[in-house]
Protein backbone atom coordinates (compact mmCIF):
# COMPACT_ATOMS: atom_id res chain seq x y z
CA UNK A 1 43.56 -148.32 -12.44
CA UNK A 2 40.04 -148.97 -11.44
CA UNK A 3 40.34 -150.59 -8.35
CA UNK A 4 42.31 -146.38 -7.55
CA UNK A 5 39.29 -145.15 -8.76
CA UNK A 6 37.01 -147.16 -6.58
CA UNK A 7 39.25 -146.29 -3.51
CA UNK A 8 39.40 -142.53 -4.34
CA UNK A 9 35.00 -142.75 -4.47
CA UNK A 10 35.52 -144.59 -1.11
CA UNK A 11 37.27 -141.81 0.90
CA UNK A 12 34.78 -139.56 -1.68
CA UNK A 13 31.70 -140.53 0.06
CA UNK A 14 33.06 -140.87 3.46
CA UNK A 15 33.94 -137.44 3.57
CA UNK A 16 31.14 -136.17 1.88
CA UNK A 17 33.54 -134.50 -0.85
CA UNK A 18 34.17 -135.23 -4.42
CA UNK A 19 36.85 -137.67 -5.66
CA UNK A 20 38.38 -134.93 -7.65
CA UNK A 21 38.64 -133.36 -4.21
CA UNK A 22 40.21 -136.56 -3.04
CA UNK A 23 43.16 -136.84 -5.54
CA UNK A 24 43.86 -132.81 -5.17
CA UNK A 25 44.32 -133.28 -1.28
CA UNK A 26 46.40 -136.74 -1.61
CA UNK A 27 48.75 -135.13 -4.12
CA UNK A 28 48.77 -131.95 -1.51
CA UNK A 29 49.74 -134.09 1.47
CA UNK A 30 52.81 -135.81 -0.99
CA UNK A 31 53.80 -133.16 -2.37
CA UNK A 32 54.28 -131.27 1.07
CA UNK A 33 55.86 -134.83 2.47
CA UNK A 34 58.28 -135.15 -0.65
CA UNK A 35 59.98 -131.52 -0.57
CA UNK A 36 60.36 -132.06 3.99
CA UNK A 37 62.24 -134.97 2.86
CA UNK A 38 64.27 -133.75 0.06
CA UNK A 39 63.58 -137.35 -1.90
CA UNK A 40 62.67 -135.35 -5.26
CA UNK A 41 59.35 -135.50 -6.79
CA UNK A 42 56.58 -136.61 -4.85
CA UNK A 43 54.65 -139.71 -6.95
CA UNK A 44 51.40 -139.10 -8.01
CA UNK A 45 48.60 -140.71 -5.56
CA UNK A 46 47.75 -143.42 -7.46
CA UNK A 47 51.80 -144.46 -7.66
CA UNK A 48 51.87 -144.28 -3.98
CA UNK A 49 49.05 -146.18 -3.33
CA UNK A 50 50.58 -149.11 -5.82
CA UNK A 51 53.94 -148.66 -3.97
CA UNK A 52 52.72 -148.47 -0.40
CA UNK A 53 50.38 -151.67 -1.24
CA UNK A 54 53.19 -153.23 -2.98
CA UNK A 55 55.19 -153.16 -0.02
CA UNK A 56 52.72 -154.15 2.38
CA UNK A 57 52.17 -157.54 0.65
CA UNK A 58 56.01 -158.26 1.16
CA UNK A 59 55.79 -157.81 4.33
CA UNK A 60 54.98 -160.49 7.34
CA UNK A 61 51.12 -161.39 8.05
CA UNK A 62 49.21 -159.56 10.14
CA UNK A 63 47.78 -160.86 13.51
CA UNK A 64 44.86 -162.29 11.47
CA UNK A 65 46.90 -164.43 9.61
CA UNK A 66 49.29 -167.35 10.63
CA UNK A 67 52.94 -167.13 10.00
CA UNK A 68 54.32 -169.99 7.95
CA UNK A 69 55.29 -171.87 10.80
CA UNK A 70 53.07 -171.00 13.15
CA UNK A 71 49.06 -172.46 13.55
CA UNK A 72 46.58 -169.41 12.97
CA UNK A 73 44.98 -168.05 15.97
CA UNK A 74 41.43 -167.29 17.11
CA UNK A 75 40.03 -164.02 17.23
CA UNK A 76 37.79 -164.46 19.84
């Protein structure tokens, strides 16, 4: 998925580490958040990212964006 890569060079250069370095820690922090839970295998990070975005777009707007019923409102 490139748009995983281009997130994964993102954190990369904001943390002055390599995306490599990245993937190895995201996978760390699953892995260790998968067995505390007992839900089987932890995804890899670029399933988890798909999932957790997936969800996120079923969920309701955000404060910057109206409800269906409801007229947006300012931000300032």
């Amino acid at each position: 998925m490139k748009d995983f890569q281009k997130i994964l060079d993102s954190i990369a250069r904001t943390h002055r580490i390599t995306p490599e370095e990245v993937l190895r820690d995201m996978q760390a922090a699953l892995d260790d958040a998968y067995i505390l839970s007992d839900r089987g295998p932890a995804p890899s990070p670029e399933e988890f990212v798909f999932q957790a975005a997936r969800l996120l777009s079923r969920q309701s707007p955000g404060p910057w964006e109206p409800a269906h019923d409801q007229p947006a409102q300012s931000l300032h």
